[in-house]
Protein backbone atom coordinates (compact mmCIF):
# COMPACT_ATOMS: atom_id res chain seq x y z
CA UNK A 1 158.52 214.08 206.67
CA UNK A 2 161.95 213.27 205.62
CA UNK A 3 161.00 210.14 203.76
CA UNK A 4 158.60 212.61 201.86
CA UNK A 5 161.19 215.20 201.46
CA UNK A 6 163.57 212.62 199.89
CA UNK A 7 161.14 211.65 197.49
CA UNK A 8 160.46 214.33 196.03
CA UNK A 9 164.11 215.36 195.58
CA UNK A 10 164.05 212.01 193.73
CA UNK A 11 161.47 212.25 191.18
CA UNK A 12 162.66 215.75 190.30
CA UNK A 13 166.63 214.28 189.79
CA UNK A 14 164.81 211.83 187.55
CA UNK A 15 162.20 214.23 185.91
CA UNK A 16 165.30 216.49 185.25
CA UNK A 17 167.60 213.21 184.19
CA UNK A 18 164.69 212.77 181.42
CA UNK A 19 164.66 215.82 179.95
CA UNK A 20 168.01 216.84 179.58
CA UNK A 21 168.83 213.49 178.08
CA UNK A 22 170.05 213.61 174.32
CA UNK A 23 166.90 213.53 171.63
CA UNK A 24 166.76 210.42 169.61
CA UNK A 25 165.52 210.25 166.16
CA UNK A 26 162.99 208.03 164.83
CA UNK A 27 163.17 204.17 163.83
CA UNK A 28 163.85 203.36 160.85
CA UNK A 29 161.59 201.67 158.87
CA UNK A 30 161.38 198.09 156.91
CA UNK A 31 162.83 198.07 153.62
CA UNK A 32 165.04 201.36 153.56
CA UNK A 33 168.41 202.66 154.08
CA UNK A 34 168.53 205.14 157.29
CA UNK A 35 170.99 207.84 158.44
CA UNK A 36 170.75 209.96 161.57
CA UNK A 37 173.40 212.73 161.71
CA UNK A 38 173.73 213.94 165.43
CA UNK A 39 174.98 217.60 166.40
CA UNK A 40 176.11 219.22 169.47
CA UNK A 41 174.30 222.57 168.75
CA UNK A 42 171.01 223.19 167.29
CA UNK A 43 172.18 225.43 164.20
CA UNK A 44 173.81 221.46 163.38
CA UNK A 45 176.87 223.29 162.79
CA UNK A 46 178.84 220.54 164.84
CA UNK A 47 178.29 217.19 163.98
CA UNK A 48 179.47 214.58 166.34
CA UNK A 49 178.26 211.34 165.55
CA UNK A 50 176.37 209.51 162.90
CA UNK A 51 174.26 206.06 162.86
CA UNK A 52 174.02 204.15 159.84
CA UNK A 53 171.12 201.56 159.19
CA UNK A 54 171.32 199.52 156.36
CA UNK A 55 168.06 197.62 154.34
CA UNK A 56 168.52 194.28 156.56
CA UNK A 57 168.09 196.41 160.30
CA UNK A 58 172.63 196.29 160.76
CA UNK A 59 173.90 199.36 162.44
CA UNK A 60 176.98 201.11 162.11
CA UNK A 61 177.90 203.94 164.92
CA UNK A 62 180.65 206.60 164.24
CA UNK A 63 181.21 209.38 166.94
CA UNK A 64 178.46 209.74 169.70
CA UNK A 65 174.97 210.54 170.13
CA UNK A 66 174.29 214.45 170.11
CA UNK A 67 171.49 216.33 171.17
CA UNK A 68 170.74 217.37 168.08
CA UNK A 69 169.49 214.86 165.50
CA UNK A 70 168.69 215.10 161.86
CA UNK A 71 167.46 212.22 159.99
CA UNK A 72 167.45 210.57 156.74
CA UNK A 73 165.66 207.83 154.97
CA UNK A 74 165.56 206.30 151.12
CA UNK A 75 164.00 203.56 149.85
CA UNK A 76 166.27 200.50 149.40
């Protein structure tokens, strides 16, 4: 009963773990120039991080990854 109990304190830590965890934005595709801007609120009147990707797949990080993403994406 215990060994039950435990469990399923487990896989609800983990369930919760999941969806709490920041949102990610989408890959980037072949051939174009990416930027994700990441926000701490969901008006994305706080940005806190940003992730560059350039046309050869090289990414540069500034700040952190927010729960809030908004992404970008042009043609190289």
């Amino acid at each position: 009963m215990i060994r039950r109990a435990s469990l399923a304190v487990l896989l609800a830590l983990g369930t919760l773990t999941v969806i709490s965890s920041p949102a990610h934005a989408r890959a980037c595709r072949i051939d174009y120039h990416c930027e994700t801007y990441y926000y701490s609120d969901s008006d994305h009147t706080t940005l806190v991080g940003v992730k560059y990707e350039n046309c050869v797949g090289d990414e540069t990080w500034v700040g952190r990854r927010g729960s809030y993403p908004e992404f970008y994406e042009t043609p190289c």
